[in-house]
C-alpha atoms as a PDB file:
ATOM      1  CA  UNK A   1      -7.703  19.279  -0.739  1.00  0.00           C
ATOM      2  CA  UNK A   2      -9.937  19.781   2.036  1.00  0.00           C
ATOM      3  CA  UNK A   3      -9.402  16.877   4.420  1.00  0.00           C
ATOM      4  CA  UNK A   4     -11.492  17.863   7.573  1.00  0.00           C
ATOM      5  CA  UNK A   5     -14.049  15.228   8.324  1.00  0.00           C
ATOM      6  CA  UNK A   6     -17.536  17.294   7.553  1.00  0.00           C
ATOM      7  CA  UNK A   7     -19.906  13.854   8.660  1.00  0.00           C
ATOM      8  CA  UNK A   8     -22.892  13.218  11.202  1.00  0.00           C
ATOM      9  CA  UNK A   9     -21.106   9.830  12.216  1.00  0.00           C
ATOM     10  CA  UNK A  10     -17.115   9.235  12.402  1.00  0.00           C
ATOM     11  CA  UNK A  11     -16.462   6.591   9.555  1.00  0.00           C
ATOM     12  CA  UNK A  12     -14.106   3.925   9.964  1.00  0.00           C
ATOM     13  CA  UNK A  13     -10.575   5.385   9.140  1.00  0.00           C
ATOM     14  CA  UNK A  14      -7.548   6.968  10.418  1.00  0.00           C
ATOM     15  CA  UNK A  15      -7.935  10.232  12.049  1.00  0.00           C
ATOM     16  CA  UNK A  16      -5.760  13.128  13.408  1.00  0.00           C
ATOM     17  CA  UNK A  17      -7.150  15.621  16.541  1.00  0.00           C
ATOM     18  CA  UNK A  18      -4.904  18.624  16.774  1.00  0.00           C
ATOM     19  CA  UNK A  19      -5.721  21.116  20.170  1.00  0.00           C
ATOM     20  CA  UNK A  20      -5.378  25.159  19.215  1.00  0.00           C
ATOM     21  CA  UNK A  21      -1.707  24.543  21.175  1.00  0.00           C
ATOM     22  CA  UNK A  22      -0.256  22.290  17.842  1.00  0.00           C
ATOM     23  CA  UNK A  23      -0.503  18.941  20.034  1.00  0.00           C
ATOM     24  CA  UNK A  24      -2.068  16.103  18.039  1.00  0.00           C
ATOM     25  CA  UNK A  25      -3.190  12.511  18.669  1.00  0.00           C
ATOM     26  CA  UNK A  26      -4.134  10.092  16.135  1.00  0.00           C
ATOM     27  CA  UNK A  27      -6.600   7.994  16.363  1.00  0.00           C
ATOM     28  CA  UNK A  28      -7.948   4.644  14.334  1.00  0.00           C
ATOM     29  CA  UNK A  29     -11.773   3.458  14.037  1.00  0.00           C
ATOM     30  CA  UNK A  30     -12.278  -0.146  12.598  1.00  0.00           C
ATOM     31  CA  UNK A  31     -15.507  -2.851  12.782  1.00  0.00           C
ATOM     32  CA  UNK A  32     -14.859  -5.790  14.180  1.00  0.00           C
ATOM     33  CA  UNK A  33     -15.094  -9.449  11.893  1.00  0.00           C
ATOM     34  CA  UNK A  34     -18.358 -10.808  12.353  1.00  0.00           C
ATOM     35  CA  UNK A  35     -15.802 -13.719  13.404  1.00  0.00           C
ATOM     36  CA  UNK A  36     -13.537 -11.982  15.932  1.00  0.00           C
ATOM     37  CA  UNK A  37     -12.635 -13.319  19.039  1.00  0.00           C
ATOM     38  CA  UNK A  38     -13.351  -9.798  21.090  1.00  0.00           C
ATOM     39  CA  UNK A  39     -16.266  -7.926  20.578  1.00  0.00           C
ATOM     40  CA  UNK A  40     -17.552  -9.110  16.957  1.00  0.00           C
ATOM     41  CA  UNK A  41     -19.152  -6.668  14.536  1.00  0.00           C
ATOM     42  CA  UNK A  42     -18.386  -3.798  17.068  1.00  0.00           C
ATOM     43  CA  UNK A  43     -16.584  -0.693  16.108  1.00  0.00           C
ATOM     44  CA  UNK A  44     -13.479  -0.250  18.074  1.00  0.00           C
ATOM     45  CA  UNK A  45     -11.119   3.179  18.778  1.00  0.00           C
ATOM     46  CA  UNK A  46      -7.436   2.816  19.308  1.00  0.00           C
ATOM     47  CA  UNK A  47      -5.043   5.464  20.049  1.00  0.00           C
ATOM     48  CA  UNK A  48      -1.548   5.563  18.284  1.00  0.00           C
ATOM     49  CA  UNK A  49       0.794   4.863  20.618  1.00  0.00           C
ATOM     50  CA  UNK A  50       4.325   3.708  18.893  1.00  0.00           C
ATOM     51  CA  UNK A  51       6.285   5.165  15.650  1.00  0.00           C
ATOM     52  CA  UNK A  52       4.264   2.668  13.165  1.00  0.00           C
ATOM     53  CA  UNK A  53       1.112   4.356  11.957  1.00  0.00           C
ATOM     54  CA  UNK A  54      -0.093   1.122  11.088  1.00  0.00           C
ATOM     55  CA  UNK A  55       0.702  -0.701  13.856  1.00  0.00           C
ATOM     56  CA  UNK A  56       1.250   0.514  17.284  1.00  0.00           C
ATOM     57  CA  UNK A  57      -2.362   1.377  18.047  1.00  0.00           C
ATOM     58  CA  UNK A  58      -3.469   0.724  21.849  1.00  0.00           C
ATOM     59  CA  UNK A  59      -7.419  -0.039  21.746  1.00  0.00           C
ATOM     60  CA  UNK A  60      -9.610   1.959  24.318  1.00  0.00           C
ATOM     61  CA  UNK A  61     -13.245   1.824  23.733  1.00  0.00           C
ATOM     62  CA  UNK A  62     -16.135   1.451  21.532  1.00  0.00           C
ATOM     63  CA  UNK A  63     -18.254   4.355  18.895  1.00  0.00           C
ATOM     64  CA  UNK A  64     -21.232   3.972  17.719  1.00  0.00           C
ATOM     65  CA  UNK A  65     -23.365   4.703  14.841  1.00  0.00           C
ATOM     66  CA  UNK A  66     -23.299   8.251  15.803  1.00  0.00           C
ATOM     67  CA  UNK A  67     -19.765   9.021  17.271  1.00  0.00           C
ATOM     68  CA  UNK A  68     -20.072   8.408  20.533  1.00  0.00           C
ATOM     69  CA  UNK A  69     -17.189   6.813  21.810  1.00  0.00           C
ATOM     70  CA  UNK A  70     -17.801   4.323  25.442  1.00  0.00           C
ATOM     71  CA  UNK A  71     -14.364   4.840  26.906  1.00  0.00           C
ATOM     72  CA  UNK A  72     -13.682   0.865  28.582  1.00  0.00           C
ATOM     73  CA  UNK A  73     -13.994   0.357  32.280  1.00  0.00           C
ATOM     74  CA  UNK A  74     -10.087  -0.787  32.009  1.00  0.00           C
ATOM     75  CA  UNK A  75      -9.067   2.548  30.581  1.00  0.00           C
ATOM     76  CA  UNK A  76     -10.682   4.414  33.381  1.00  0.00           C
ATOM     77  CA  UNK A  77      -8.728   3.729  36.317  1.00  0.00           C
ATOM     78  CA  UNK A  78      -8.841   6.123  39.447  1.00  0.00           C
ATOM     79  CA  UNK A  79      -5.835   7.099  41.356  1.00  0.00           C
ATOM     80  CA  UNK A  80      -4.883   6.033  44.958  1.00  0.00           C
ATOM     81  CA  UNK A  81      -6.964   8.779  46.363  1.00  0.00           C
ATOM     82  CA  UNK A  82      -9.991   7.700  44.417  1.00  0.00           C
ATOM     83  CA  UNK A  83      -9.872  10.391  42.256  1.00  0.00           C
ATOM     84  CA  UNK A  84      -9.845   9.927  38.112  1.00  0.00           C
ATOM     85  CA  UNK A  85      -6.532   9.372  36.956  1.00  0.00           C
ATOM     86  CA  UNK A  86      -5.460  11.585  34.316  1.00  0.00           C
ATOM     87  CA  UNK A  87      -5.357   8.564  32.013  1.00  0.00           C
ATOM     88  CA  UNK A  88      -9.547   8.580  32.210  1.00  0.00           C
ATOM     89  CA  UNK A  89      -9.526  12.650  31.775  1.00  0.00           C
ATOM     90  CA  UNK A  90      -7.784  11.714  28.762  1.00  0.00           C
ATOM     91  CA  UNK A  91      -9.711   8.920  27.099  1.00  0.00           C
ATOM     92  CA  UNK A  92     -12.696  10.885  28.240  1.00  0.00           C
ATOM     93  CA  UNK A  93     -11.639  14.283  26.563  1.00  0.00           C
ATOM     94  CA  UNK A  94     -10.911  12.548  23.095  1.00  0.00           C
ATOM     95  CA  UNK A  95     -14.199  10.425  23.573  1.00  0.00           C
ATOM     96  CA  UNK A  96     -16.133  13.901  24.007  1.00  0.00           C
ATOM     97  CA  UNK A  97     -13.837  16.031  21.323  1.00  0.00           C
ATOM     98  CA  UNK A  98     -14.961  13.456  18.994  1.00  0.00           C
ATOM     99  CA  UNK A  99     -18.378  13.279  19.599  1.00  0.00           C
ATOM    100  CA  UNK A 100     -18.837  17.365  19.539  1.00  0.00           C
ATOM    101  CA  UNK A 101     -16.873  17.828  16.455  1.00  0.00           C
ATOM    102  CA  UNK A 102     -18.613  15.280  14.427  1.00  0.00           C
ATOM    103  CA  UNK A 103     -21.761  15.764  15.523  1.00  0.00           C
ATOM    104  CA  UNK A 104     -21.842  19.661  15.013  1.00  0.00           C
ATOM    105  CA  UNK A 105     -19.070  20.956  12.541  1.00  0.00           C
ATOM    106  CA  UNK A 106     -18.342  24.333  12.698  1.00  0.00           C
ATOM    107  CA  UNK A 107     -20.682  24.865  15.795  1.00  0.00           C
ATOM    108  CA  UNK A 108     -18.409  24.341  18.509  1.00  0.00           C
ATOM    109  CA  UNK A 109     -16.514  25.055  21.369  1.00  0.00           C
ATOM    110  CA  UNK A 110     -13.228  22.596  20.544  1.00  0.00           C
ATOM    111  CA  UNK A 111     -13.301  24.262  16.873  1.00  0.00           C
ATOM    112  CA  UNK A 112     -13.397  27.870  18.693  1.00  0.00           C
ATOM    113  CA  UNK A 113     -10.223  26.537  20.198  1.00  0.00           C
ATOM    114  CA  UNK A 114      -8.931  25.742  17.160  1.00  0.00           C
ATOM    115  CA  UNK A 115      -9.321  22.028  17.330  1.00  0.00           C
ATOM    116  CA  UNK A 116      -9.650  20.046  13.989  1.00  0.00           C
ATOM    117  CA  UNK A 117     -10.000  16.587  13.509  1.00  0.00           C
ATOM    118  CA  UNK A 118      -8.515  15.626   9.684  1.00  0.00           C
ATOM    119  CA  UNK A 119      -9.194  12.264   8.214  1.00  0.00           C
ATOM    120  CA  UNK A 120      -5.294  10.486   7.260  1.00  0.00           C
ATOM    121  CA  UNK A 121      -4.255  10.398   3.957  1.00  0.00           C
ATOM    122  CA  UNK A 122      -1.519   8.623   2.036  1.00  0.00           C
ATOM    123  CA  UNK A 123       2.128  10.231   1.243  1.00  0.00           C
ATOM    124  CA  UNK A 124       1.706  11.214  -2.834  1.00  0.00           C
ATOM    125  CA  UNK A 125       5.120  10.000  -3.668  1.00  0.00           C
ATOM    126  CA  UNK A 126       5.935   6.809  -1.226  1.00  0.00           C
ATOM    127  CA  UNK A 127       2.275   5.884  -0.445  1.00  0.00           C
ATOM    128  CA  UNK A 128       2.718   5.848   3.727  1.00  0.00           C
ATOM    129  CA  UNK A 129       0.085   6.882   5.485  1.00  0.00           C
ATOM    130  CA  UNK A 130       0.262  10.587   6.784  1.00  0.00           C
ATOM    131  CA  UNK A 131      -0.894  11.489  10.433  1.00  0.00           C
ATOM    132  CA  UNK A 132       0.867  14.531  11.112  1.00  0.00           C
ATOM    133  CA  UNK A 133      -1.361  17.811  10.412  1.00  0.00           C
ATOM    134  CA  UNK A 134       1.168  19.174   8.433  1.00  0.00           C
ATOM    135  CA  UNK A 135       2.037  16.462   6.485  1.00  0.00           C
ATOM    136  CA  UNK A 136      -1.589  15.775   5.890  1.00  0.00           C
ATOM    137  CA  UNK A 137      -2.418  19.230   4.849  1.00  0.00           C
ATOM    138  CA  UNK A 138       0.344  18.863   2.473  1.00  0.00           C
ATOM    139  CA  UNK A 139      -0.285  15.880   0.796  1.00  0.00           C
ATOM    140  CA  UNK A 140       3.745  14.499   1.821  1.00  0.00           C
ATOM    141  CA  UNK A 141       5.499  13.484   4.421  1.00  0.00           C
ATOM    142  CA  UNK A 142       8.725  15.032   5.853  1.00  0.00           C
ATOM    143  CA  UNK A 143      11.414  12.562   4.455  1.00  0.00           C
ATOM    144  CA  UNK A 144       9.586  13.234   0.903  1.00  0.00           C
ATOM    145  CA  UNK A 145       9.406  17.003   1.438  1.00  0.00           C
ATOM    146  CA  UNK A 146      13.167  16.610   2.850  1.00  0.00           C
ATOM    147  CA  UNK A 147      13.814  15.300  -0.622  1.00  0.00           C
ATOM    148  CA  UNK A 148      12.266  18.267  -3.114  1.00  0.00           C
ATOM    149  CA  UNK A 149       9.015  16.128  -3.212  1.00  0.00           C
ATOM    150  CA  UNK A 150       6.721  19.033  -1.979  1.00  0.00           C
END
């Protein structure tokens, strides 16, 4: 099952963003309640940054109807020499990688790279959500596969 996102705009949902060196991040885009305390009806992107895939996810901007993720002012921090920290070259790198490889699939630089960026799916035997490449790609995770379930 082909699990690459193939869209003009990045839907609410789990994602995963592998780099052609097998690194990945995961990432999680969500709307707002219309009765939220922060930023109501806006579409937030968090970062996983803890074991739980549901969980441990450390917000860091805003996307819009076309991808375009507004890294926060907070996230952006500059270093004692007033120079971007590498914490803003990061935010700023996934906010871009995003953008391009939504906005123009299979017509660009990150995907030369071998970049993807794969929608999560769900474990077919225990139901967890998958965020690993591999275990995405594969439809299990690795205690399932560890057990003869794929």
């Amino acid at each position: 099952m082909e699990t690459t996102i193939e869209r003009m705009a990045l839907p609410n949902g789990t994602f995963t963003l592998t780099n052609g060196n097998g690194e990945h991040r995961t990432l999680r885009i969500r709307t707002q309640k219309d009765d939220a305390k922060f930023a109501p009806g806006s579409r937030l992107i968090s970062l996983l940054t803890g074991p739980d895939n549901y969980m441990n996810y450390t917000n860091f901007g805003f996307v819009n109807g076309h991808g375009k993720v507004k890294v926060w002012a907070s996230k952006l921090r500059q270093n004692k020499h007033g120079e971007p920290s590498s914490t803003e070259h990061f935010f700023e790198k996934i906010a871009h990688m995003l953008w391009a490889m939504a906005n123009a699939p299979g017509n660009n630089t990150y995907e030369e790279r071998g970049c993807e960026l794969k929608q999560s799916r769900k474990c077919v035997i225990c139901n967890r959500k998958l965020t690993d490449p591999t275990s995405i790609d594969m439809g299990t995770g690795p205690i399932c596969r560890g057990k003869g379930g794929g």
